[in-house]
C-alpha atoms as a PDB file:
ATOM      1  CA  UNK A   1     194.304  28.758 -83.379  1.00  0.00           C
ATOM      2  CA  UNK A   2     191.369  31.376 -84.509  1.00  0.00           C
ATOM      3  CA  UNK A   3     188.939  29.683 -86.687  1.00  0.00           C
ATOM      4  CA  UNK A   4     189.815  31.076 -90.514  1.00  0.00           C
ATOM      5  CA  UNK A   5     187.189  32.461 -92.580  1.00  0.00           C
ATOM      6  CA  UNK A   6     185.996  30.601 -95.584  1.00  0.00           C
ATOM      7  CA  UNK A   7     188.786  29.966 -98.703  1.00  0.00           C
ATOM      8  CA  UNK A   8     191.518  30.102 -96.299  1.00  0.00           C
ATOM      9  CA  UNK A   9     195.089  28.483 -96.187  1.00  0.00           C
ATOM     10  CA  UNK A  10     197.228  28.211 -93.437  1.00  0.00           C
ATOM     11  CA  UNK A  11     200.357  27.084 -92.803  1.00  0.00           C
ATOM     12  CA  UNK A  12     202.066  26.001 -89.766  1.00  0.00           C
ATOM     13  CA  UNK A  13     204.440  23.586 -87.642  1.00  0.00           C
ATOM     14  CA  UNK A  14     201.598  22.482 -84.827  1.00  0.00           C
ATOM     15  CA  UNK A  15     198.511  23.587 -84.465  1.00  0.00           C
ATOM     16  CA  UNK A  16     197.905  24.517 -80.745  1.00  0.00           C
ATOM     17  CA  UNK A  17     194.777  22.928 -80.466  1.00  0.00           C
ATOM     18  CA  UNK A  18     193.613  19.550 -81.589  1.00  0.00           C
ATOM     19  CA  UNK A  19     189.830  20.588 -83.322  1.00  0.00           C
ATOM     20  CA  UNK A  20     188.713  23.395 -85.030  1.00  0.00           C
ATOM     21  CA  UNK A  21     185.490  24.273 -86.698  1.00  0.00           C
ATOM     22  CA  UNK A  22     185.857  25.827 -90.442  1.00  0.00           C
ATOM     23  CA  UNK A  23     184.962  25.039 -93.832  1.00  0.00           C
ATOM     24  CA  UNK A  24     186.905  25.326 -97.073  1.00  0.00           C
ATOM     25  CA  UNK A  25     190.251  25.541 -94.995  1.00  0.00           C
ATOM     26  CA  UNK A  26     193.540  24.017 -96.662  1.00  0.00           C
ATOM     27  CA  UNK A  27     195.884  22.948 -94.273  1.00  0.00           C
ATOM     28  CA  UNK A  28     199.752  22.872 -94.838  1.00  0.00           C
ATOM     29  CA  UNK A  29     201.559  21.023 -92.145  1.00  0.00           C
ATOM     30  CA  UNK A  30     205.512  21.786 -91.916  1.00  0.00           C
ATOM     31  CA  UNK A  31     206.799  19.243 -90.381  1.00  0.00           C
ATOM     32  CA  UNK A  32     208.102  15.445 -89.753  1.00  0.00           C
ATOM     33  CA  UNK A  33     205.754  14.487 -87.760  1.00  0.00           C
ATOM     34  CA  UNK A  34     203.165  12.101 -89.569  1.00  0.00           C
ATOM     35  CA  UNK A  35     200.584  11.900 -87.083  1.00  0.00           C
ATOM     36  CA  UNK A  36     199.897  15.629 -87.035  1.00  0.00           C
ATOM     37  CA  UNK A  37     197.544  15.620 -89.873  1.00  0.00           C
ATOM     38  CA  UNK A  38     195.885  12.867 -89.085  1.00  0.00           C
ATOM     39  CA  UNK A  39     195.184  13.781 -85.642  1.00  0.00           C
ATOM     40  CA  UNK A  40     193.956  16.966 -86.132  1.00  0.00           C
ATOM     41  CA  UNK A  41     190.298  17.464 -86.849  1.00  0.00           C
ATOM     42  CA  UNK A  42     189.027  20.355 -88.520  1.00  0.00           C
ATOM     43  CA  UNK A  43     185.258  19.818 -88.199  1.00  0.00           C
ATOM     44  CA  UNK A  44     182.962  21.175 -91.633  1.00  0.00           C
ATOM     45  CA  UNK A  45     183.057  20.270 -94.719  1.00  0.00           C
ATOM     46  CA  UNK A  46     185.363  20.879 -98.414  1.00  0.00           C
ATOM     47  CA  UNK A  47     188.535  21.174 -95.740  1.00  0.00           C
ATOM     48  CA  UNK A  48     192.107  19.763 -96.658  1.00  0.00           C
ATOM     49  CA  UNK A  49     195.507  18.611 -94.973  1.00  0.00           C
ATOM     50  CA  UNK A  50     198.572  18.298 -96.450  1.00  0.00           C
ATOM     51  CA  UNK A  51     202.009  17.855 -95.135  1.00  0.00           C
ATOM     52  CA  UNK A  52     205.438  18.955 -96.423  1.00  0.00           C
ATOM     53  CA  UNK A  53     208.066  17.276 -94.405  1.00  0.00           C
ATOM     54  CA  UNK A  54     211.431  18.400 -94.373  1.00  0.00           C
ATOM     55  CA  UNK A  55     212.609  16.319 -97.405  1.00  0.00           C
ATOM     56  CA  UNK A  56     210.255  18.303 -99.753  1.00  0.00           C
ATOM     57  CA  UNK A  57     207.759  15.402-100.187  1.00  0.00           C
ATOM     58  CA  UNK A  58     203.900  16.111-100.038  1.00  0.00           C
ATOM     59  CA  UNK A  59     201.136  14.064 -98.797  1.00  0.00           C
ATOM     60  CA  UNK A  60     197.599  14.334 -98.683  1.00  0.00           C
ATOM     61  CA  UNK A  61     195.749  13.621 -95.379  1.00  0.00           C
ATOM     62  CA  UNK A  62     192.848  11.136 -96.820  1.00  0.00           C
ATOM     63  CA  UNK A  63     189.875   9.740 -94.297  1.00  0.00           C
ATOM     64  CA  UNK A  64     187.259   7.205 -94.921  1.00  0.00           C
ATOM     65  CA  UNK A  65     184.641   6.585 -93.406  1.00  0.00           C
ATOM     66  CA  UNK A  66     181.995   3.837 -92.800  1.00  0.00           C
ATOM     67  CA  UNK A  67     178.966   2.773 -90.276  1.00  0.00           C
ATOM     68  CA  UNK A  68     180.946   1.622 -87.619  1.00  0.00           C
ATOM     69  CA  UNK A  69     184.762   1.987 -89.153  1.00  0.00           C
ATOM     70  CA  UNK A  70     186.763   4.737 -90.187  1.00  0.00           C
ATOM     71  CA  UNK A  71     190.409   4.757 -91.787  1.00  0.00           C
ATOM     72  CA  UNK A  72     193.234   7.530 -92.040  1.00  0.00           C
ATOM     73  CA  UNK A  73     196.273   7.719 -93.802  1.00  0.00           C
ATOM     74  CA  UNK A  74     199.195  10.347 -95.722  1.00  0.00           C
ATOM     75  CA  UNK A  75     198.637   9.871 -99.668  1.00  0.00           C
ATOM     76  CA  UNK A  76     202.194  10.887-101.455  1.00  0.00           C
ATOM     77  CA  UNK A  77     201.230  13.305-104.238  1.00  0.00           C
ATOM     78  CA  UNK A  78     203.786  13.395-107.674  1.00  0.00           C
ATOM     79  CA  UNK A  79     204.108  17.176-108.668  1.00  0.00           C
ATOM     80  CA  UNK A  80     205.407  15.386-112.444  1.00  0.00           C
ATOM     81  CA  UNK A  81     202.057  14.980-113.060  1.00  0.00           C
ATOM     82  CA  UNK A  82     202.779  11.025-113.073  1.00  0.00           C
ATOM     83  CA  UNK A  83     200.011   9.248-112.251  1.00  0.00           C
ATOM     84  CA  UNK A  84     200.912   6.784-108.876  1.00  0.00           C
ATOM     85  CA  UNK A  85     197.828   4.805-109.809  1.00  0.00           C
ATOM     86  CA  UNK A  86     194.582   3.895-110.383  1.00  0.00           C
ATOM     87  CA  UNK A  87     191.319   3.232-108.620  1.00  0.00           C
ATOM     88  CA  UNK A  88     190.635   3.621-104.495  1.00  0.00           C
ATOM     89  CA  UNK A  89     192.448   1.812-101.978  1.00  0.00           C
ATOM     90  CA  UNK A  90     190.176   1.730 -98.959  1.00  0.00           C
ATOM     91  CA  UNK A  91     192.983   0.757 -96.577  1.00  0.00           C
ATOM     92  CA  UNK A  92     191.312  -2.242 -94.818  1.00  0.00           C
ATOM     93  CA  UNK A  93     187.798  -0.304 -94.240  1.00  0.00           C
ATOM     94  CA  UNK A  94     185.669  -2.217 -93.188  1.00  0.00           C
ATOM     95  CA  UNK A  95     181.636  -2.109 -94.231  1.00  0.00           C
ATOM     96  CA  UNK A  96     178.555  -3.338 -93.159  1.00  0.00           C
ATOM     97  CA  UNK A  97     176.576  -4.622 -95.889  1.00  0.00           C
ATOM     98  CA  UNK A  98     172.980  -5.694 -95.958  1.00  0.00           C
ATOM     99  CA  UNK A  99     171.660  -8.309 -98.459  1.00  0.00           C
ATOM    100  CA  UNK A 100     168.751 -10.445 -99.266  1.00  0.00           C
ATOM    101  CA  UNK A 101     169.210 -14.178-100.699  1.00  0.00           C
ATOM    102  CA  UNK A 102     168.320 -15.062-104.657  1.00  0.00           C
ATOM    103  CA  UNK A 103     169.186 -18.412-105.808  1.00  0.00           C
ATOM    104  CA  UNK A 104     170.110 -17.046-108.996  1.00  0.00           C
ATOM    105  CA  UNK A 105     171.884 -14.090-108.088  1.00  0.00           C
ATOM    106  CA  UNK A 106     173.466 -13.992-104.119  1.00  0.00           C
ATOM    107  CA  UNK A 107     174.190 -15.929-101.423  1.00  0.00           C
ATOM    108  CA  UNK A 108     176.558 -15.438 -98.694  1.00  0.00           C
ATOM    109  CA  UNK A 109     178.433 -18.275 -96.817  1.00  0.00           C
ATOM    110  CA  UNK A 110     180.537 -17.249 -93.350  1.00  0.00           C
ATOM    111  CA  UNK A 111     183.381 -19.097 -94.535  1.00  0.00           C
ATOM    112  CA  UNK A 112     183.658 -18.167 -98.351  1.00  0.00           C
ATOM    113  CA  UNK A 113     181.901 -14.974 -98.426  1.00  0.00           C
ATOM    114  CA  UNK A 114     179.714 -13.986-101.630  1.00  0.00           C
ATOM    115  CA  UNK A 115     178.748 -16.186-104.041  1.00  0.00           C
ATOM    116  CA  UNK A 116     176.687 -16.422-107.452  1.00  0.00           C
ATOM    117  CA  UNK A 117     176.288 -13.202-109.759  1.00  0.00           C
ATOM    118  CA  UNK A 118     176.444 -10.581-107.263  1.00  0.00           C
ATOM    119  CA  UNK A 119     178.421 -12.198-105.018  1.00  0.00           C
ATOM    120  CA  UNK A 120     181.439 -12.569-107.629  1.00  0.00           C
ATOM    121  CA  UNK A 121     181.162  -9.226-108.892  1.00  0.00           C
ATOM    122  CA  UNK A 122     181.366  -7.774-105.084  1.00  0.00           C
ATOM    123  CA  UNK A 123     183.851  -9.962-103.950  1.00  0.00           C
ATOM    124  CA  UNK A 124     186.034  -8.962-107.135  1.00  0.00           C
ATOM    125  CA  UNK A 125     185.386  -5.458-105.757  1.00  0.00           C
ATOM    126  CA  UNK A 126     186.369  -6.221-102.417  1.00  0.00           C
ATOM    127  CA  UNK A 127     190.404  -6.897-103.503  1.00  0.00           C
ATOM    128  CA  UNK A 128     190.157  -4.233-105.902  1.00  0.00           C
ATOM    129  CA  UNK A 129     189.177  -1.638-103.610  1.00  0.00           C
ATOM    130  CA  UNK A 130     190.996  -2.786-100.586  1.00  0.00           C
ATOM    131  CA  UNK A 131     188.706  -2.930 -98.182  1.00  0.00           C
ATOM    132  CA  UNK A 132     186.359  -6.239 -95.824  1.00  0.00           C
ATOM    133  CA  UNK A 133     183.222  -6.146 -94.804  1.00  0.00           C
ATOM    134  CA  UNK A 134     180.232  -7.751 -92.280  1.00  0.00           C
ATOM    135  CA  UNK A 135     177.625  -8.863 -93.704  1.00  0.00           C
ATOM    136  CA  UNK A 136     173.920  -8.782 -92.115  1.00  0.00           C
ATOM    137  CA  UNK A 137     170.633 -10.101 -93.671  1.00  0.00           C
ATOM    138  CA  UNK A 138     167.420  -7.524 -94.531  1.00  0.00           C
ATOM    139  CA  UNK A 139     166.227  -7.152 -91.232  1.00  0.00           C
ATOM    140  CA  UNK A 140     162.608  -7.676 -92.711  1.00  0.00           C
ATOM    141  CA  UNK A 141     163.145  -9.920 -95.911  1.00  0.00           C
ATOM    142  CA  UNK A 142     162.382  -6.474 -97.763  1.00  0.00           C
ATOM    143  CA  UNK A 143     164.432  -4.496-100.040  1.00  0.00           C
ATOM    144  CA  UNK A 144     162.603  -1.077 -99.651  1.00  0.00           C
ATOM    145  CA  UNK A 145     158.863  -0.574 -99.766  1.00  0.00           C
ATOM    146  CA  UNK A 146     158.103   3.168 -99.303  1.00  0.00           C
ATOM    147  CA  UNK A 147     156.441   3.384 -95.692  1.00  0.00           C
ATOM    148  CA  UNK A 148     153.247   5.554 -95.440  1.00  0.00           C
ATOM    149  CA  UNK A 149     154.934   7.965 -93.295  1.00  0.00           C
ATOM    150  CA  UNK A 150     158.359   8.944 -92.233  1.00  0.00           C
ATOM    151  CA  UNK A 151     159.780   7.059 -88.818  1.00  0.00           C
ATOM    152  CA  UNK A 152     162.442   7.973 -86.804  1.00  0.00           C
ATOM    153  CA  UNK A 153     165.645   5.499 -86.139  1.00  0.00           C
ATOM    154  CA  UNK A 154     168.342   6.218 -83.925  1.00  0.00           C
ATOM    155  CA  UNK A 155     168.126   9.780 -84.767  1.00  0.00           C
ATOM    156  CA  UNK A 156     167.644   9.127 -88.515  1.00  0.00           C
ATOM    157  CA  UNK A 157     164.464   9.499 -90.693  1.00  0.00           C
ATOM    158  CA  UNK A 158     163.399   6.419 -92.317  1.00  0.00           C
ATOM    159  CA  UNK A 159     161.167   6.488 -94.957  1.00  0.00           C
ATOM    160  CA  UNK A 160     160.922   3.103 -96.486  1.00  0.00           C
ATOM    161  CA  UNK A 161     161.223  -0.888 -94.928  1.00  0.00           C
ATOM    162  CA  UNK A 162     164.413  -3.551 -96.021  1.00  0.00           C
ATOM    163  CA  UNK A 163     167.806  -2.601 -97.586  1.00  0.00           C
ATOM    164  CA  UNK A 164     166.829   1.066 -98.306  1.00  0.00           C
ATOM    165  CA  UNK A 165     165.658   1.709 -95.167  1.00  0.00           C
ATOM    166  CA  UNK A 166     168.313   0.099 -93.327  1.00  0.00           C
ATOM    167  CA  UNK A 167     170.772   2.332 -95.364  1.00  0.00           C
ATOM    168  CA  UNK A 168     168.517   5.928 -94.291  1.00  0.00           C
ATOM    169  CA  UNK A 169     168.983   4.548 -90.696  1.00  0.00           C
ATOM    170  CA  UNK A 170     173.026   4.248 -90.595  1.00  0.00           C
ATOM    171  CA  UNK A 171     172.510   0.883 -90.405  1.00  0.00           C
ATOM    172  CA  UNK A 172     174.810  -1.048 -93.056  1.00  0.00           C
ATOM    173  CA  UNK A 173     176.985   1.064 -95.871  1.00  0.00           C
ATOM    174  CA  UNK A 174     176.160  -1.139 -98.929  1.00  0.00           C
ATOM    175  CA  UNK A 175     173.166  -2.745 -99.751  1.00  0.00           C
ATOM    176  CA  UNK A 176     173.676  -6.028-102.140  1.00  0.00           C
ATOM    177  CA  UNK A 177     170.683  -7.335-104.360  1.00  0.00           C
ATOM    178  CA  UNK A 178     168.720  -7.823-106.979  1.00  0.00           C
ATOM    179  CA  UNK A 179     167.517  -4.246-105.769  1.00  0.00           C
ATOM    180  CA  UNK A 180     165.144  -2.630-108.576  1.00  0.00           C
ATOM    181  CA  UNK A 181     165.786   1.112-109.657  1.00  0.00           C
ATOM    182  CA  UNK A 182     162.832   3.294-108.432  1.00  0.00           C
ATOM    183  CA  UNK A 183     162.284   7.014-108.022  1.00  0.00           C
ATOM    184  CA  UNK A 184     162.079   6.888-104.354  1.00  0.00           C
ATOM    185  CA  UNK A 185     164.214   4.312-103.929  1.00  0.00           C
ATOM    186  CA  UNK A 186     166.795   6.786-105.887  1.00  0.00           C
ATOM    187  CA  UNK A 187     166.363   9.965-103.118  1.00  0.00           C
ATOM    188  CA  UNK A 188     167.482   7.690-100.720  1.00  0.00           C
ATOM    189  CA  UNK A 189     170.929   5.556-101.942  1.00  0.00           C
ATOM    190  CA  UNK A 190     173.119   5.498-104.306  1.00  0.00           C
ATOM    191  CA  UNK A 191     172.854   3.048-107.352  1.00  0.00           C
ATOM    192  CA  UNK A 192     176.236   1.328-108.245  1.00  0.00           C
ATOM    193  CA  UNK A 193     174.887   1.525-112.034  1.00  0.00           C
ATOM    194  CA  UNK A 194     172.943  -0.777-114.366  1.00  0.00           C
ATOM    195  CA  UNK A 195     174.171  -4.410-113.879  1.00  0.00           C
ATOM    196  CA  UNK A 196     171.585  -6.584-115.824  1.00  0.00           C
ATOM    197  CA  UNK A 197     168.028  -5.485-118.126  1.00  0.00           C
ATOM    198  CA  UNK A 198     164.932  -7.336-117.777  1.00  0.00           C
ATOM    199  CA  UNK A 199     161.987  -7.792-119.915  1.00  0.00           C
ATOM    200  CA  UNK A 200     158.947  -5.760-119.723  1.00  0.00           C
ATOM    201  CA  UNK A 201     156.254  -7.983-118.844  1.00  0.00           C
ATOM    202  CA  UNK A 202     152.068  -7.241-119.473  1.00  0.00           C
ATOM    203  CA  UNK A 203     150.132  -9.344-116.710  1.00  0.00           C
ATOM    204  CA  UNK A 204     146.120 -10.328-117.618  1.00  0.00           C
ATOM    205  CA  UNK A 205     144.149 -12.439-115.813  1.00  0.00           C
ATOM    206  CA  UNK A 206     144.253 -15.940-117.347  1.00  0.00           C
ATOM    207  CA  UNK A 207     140.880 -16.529-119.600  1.00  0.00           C
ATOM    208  CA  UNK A 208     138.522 -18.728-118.262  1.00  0.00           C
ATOM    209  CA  UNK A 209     139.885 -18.215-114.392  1.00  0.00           C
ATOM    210  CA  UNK A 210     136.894 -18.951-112.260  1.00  0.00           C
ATOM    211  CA  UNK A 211     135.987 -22.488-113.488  1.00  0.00           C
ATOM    212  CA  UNK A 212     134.840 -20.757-117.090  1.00  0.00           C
ATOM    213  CA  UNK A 213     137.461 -22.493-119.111  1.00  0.00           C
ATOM    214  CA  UNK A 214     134.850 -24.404-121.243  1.00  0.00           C
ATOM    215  CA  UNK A 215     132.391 -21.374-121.569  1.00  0.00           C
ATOM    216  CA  UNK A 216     131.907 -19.900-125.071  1.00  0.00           C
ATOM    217  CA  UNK A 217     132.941 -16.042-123.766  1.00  0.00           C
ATOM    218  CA  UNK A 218     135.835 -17.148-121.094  1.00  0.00           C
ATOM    219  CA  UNK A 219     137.560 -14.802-124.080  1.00  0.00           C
ATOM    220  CA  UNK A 220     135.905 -11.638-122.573  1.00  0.00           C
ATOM    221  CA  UNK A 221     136.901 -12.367-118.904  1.00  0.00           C
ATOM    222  CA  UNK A 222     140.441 -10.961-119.420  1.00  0.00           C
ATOM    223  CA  UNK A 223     138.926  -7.610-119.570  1.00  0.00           C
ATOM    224  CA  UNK A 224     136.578  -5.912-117.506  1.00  0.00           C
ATOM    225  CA  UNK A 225     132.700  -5.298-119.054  1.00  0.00           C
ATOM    226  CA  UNK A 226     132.841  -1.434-118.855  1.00  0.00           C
ATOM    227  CA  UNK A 227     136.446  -2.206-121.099  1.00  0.00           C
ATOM    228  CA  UNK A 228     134.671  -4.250-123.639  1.00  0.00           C
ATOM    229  CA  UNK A 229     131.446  -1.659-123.602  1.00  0.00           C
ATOM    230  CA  UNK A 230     134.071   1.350-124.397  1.00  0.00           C
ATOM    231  CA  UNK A 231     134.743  -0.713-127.205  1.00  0.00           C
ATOM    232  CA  UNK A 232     131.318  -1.582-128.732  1.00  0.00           C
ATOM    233  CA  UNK A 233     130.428   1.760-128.811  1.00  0.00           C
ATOM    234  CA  UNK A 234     133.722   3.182-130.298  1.00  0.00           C
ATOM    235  CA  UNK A 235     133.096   0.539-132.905  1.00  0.00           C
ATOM    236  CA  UNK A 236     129.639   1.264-133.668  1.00  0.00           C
ATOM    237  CA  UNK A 237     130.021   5.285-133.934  1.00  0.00           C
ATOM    238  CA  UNK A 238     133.341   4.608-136.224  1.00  0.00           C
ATOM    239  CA  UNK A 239     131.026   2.587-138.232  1.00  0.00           C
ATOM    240  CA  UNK A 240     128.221   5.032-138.363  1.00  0.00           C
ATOM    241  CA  UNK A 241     130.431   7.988-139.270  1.00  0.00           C
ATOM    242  CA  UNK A 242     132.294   5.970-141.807  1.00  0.00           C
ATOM    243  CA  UNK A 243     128.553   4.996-143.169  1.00  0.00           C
ATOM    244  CA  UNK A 244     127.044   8.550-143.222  1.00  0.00           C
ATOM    245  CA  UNK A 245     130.555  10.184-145.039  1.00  0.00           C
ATOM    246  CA  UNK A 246     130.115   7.324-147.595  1.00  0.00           C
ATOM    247  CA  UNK A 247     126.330   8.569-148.328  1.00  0.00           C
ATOM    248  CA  UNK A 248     127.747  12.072-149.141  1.00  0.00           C
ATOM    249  CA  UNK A 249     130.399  11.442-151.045  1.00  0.00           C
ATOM    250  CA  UNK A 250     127.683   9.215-153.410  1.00  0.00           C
ATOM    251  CA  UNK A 251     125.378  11.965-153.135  1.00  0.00           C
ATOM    252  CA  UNK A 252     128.017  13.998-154.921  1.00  0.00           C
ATOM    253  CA  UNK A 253     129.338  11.563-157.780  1.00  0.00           C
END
């Protein structure tokens, strides 16, 4: 078979080769035999297979794909524009997912799987979506601290440590935490959306730290002295101003 061009169909019984580089290809199988598309690889990307066997009925050649597990199978497709369903049946994938312990939100037991917040909501996900999975602890406790420079890991470029980088290197397909929504963090994976809000909290170093809790100006510790300086002389210049515009506008009653 000569590789098409791009935004090409073609239709046949067999192909006469198993592989064949292309991209956006459409393939139209004619034919009863089920394992055609699926067997056939045509290596690239936006490419499609479809099959027409000899009853008239049309299915879609769908793949999925994880770490270490892939899936194939013939979708029917309904021309009446009835819908056959809702949502995505993984058929059985399975995926590696990496996660970090929380007492409050995840744990992970061999025998019952995922448990607590995260747990419940992944494990609901899990018969929803059709699909099991292997879980594997953070290989460093971490969930994904941006490393000072790029490293290279089995091939891949990793550029930060814990969940996120264990997802650059091909590692695990899913990482589950209480993982918190950075920039970096966000060039790297895939967020599965906003699943709780915390409070924005301002940290100051408690007054009187230092054995000073019983000194008269503990008070001024929580600041630092070139802080409390910009705001002595802010004060005093305000005042000054305020005190000379005063003095004209008598001057001119």
């Amino acid at each position: 078979m000569t590789p098409p061009k791009e935004s090409t169909i073609i239709i046949c019984n067999e192909p006469d080769k198993g592989v064949i580089q292309t991209t956006h290809a459409t393939f139209i199988f004619l034919t009863d035999n089920t394992s055609i598309p699926l067997s056939f690889e045509a290596n690239g990307y936006n490419n499609t297979k479809y099959l027409i066997n000899s009853k008239f009925e049309i299915f879609e050649a769908v793949y999925h794909k994880a770490t270490f597990d892939k899936v194939s199978f013939l979708k029917p497709l309904d021309l009446t524009g009835k819908k056959s369903g809702s949502g995505v049946d993984l058929q059985g994938l399975q995926l590696t997912v990496g996660y970090i312990y929380d007492e409050e939100y995840l744990d992970y037991n061999e025998t019952t799987g995922f448990g607590l917040r995260f747990g419940k909501l992944f494990e609901i996900m899990k018969r929803q979506m059709n699909f099991t999975y292997k879980a594997i602890p953070s290989k460093d406790g971490g969930y994904g601290s941006l490393l000072p420079k790029p490293i290279k890991f089995n091939g891949h470029e990793v550029t930060h440590t814990g969940l996120i980088g264990m997802l650059e290197g091909k590692e695990i397909d899913v990482g589950l935490a209480d993982l918190t929504y950075t920039f970096s963090r966000s060039q790297k994976a895939d967020f599965g959306g906003m699943m709780m809000l915390q409070r924005t909290i301002l940290m100051a170093k408690k007054v009187g730290a230092g054995g000073e809790e019983y000194k008269y100006w503990a008070f001024f510790t929580v600041l630092f002295n070139d802080v409390w300086g910009a705001y002595l002389v802010s004060a005093v210049v305000f005042s000054l101003f305020t005190f000379i515009l005063t003095l004209f506008a008598l001057r001119n009653i």
